[in-house]
N, C-alpha and C. Protein backbone atom coordinates (compact mmCIF):
# COMPACT_ATOMS: atom_id res chain seq x y z
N UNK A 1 5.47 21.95 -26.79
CA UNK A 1 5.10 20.79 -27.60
C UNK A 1 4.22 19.88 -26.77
N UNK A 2 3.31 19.64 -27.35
CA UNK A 2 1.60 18.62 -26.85
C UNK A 2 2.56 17.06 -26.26
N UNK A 3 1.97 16.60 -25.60
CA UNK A 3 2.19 15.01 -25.73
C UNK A 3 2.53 14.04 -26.91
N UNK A 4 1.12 14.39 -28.00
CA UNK A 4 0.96 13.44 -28.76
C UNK A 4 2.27 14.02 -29.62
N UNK A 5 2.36 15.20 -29.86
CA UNK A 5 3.77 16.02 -30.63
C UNK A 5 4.81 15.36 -30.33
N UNK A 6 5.12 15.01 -29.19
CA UNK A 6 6.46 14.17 -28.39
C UNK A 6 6.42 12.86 -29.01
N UNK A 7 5.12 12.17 -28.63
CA UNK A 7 5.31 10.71 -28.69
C UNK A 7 5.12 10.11 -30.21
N UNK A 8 5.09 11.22 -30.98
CA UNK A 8 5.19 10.84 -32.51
C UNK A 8 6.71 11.10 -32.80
N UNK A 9 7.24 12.40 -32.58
CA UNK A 9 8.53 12.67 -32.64
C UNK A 9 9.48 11.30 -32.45
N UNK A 10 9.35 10.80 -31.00
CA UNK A 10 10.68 10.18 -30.45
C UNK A 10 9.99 8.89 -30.98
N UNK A 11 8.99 8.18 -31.39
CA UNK A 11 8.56 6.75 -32.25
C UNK A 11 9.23 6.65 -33.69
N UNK A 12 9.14 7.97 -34.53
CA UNK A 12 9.46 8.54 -35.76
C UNK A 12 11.71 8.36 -35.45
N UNK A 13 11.49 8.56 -34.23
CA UNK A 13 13.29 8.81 -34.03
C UNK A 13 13.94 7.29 -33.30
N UNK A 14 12.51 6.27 -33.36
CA UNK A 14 13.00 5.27 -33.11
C UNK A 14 13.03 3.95 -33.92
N UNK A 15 12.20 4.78 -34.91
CA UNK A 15 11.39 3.71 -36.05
C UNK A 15 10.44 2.76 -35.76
N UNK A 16 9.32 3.55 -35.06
CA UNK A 16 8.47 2.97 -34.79
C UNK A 16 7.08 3.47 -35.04
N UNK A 17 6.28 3.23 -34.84
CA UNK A 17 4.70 3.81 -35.13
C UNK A 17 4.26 4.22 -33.53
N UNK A 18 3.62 5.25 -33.77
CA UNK A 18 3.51 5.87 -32.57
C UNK A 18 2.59 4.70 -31.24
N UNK A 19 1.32 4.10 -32.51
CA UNK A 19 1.16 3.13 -31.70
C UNK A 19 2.19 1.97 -30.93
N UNK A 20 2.49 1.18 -32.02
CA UNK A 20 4.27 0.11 -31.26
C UNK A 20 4.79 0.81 -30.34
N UNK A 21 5.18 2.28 -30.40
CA UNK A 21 5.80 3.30 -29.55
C UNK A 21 5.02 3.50 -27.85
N UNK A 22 3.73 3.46 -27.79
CA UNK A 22 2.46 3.47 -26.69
C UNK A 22 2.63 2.04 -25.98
N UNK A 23 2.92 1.00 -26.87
CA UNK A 23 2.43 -0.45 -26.44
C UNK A 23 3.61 -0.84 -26.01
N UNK A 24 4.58 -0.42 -26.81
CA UNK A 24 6.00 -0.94 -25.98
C UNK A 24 5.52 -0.64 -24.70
N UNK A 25 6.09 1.05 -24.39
CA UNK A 25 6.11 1.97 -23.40
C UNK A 25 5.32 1.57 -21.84
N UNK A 26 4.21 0.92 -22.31
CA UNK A 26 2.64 0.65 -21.27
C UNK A 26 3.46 -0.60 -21.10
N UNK A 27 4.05 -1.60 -21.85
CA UNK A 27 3.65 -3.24 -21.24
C UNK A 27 5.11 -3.04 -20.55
N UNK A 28 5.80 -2.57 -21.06
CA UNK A 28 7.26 -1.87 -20.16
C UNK A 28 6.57 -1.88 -18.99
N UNK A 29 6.13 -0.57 -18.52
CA UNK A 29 5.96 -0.19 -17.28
C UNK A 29 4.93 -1.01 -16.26
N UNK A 30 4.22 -1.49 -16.89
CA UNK A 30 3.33 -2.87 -16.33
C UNK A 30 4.50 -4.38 -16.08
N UNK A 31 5.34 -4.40 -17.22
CA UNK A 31 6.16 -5.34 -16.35
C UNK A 31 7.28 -4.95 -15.17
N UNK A 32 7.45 -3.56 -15.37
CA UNK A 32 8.54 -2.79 -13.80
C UNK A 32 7.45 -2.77 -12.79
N UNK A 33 6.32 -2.56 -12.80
CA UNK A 33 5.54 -2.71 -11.90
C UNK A 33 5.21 -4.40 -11.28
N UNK A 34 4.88 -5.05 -12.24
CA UNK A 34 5.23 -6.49 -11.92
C UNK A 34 6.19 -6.57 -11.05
N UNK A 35 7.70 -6.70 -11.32
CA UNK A 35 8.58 -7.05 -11.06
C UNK A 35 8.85 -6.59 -9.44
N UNK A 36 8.36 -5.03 -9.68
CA UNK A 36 8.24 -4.42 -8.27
C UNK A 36 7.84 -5.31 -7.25
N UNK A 37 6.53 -6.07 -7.34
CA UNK A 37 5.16 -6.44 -6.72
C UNK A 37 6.02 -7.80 -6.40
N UNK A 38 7.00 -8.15 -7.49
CA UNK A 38 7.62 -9.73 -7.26
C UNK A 38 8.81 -9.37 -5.84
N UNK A 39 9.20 -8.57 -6.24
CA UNK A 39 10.43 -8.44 -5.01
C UNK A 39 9.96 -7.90 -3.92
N UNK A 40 8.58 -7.27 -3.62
CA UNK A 40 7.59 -6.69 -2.20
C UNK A 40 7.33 -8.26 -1.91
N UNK A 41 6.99 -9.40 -2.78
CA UNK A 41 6.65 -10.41 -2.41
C UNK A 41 7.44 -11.13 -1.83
N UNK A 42 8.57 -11.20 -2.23
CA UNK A 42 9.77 -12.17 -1.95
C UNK A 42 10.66 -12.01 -0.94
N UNK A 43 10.24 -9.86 -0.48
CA UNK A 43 10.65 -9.89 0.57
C UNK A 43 10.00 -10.27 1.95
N UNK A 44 8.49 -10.42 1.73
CA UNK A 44 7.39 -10.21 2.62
C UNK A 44 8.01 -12.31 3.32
N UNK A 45 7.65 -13.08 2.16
CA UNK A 45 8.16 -14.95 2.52
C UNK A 45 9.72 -14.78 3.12
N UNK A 46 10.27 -13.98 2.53
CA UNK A 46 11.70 -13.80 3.43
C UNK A 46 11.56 -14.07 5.10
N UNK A 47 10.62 -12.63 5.15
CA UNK A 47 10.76 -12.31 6.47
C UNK A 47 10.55 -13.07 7.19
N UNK A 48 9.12 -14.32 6.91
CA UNK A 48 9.04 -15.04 7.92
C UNK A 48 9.63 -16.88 7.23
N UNK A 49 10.75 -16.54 6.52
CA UNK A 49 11.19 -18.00 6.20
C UNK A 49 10.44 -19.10 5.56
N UNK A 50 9.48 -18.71 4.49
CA UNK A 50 8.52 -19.38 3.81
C UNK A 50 8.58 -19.04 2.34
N UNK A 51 8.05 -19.96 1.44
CA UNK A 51 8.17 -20.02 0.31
C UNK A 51 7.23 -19.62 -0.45
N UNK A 52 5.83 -19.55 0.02
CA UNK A 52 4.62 -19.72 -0.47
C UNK A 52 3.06 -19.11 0.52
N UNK A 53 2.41 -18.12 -0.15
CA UNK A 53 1.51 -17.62 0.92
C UNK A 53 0.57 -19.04 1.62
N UNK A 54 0.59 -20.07 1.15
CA UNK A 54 0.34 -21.56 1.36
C UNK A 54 0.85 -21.27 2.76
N UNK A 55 2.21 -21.84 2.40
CA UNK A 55 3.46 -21.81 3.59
C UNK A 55 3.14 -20.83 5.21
N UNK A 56 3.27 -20.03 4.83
CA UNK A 56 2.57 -18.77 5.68
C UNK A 56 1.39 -19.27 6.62
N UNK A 57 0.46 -19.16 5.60
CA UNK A 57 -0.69 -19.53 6.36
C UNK A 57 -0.93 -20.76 7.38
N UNK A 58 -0.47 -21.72 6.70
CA UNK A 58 0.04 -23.11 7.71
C UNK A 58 0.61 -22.27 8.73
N UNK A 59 1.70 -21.89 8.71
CA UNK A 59 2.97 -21.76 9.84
C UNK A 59 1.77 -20.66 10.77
N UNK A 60 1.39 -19.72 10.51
CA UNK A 60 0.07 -18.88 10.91
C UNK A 60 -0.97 -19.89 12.15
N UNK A 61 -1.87 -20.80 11.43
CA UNK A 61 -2.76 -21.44 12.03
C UNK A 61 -2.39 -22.67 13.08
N UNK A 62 -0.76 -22.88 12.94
CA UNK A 62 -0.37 -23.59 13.56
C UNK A 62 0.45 -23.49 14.37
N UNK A 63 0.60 -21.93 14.78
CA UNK A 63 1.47 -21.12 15.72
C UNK A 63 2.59 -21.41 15.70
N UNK A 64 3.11 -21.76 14.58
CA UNK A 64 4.85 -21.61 14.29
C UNK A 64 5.23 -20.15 14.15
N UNK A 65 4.05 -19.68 14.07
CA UNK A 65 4.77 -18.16 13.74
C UNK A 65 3.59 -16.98 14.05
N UNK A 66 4.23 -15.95 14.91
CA UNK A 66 2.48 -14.89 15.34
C UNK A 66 2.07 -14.19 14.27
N UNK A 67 0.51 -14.28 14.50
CA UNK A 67 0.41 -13.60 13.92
C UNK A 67 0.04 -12.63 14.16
N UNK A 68 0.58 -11.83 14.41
CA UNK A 68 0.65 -9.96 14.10
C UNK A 68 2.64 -10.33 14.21
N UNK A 69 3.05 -9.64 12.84
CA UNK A 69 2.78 -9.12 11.98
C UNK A 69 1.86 -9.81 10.72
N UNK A 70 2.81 -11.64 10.74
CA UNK A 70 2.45 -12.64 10.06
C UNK A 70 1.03 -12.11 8.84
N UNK A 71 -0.24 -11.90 9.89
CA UNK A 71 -1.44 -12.12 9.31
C UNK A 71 -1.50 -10.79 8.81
N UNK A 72 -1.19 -9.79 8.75
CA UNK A 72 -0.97 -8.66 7.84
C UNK A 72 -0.67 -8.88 6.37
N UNK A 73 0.89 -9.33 6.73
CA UNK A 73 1.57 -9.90 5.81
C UNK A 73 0.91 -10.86 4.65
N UNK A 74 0.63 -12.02 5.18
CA UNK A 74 -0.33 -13.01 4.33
C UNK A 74 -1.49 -12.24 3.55
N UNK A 75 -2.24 -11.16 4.49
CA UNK A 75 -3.31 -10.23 3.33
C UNK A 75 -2.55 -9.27 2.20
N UNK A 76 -1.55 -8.91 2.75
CA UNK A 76 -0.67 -8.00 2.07
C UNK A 76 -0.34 -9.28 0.40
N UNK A 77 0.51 -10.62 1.11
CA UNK A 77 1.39 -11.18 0.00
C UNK A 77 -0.36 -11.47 -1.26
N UNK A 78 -1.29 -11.72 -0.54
CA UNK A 78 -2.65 -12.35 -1.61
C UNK A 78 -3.02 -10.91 -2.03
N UNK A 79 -2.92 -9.61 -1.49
CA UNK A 79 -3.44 -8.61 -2.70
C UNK A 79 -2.49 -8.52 -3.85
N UNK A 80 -0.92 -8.96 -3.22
CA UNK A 80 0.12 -8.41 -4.63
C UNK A 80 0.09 -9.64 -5.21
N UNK A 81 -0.31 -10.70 -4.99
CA UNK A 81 -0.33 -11.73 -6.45
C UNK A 81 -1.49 -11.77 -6.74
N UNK A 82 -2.80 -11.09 -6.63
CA UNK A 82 -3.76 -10.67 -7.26
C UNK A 82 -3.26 -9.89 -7.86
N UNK A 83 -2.93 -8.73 -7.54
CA UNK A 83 -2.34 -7.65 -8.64
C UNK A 83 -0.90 -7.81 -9.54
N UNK A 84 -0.32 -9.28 -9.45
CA UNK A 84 0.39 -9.49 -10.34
C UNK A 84 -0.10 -10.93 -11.63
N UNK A 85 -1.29 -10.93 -11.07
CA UNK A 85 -1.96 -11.66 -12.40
C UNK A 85 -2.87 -10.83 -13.09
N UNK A 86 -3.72 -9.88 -12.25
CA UNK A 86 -4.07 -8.98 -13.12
C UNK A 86 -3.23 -8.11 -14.14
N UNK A 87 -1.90 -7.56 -13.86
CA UNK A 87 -1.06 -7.11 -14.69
C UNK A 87 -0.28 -8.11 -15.42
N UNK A 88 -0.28 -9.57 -15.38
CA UNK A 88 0.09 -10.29 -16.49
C UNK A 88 -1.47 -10.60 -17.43
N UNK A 89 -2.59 -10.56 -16.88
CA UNK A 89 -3.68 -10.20 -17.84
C UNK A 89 -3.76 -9.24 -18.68
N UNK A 90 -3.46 -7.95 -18.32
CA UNK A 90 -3.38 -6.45 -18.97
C UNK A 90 -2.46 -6.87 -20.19
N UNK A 91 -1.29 -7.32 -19.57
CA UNK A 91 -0.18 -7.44 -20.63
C UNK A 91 -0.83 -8.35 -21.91
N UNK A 92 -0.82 -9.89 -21.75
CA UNK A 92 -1.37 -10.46 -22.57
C UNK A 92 -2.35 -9.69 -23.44
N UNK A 93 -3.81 -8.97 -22.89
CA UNK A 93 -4.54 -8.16 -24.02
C UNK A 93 -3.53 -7.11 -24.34
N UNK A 94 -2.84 -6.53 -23.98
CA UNK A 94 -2.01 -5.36 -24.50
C UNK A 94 -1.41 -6.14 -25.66
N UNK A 95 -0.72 -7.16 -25.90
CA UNK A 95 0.11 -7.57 -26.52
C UNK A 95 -0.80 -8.11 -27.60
N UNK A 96 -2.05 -9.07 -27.58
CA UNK A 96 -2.82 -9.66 -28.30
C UNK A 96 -3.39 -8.49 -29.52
N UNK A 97 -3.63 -6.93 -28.80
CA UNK A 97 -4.47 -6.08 -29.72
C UNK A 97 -3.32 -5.64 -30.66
């Protein structure tokens, strides 16, 4: 059985339209991915006792704290809240169409 064979089947067995069935499914897994990206984040301010990639960076430039690993970290925490506003963007058009 094809994909699309499946994902009509189990929409049809959920009472849903295969589309509702796609859009759930996608903004689902875009928000576990979110959520992922939130707790990589929360562990990253953990580590060095800060609240905020703000926070970080201060404590960084003002040698409260080294950087190596620190300044890794800080590039690391600004790509995953780039990539967790881009996936609350996705969502919003997902949800809007």
């Amino acid at each position: 059985m094809g994909n699309i064979e499946t994902i009509e089947r189990l929409s049809k067995k959920y009472a849903m339209s295969s589309e509702e069935f796609i859009k759930l499914g996608s903004t689902l897994a875009m928000k576990d991915k979110k959520r992922n990206l939130q707790i990589e984040r929360i562990e990253i301010l953990a580590r060095h006792e800060v609240n905020t990639v703000e926070e970080l960076e201060s404590k960084i430039k003002e040698g409260a704290i080294s950087e190596h690993p620190a300044w890794e970290d800080l590039i690391e925490l600004k790509n995953i809240e780039a990539e967790i506003r881009e996936i609350e963007s996705d969502i919003r058009t997902l949800q809007a169409a």
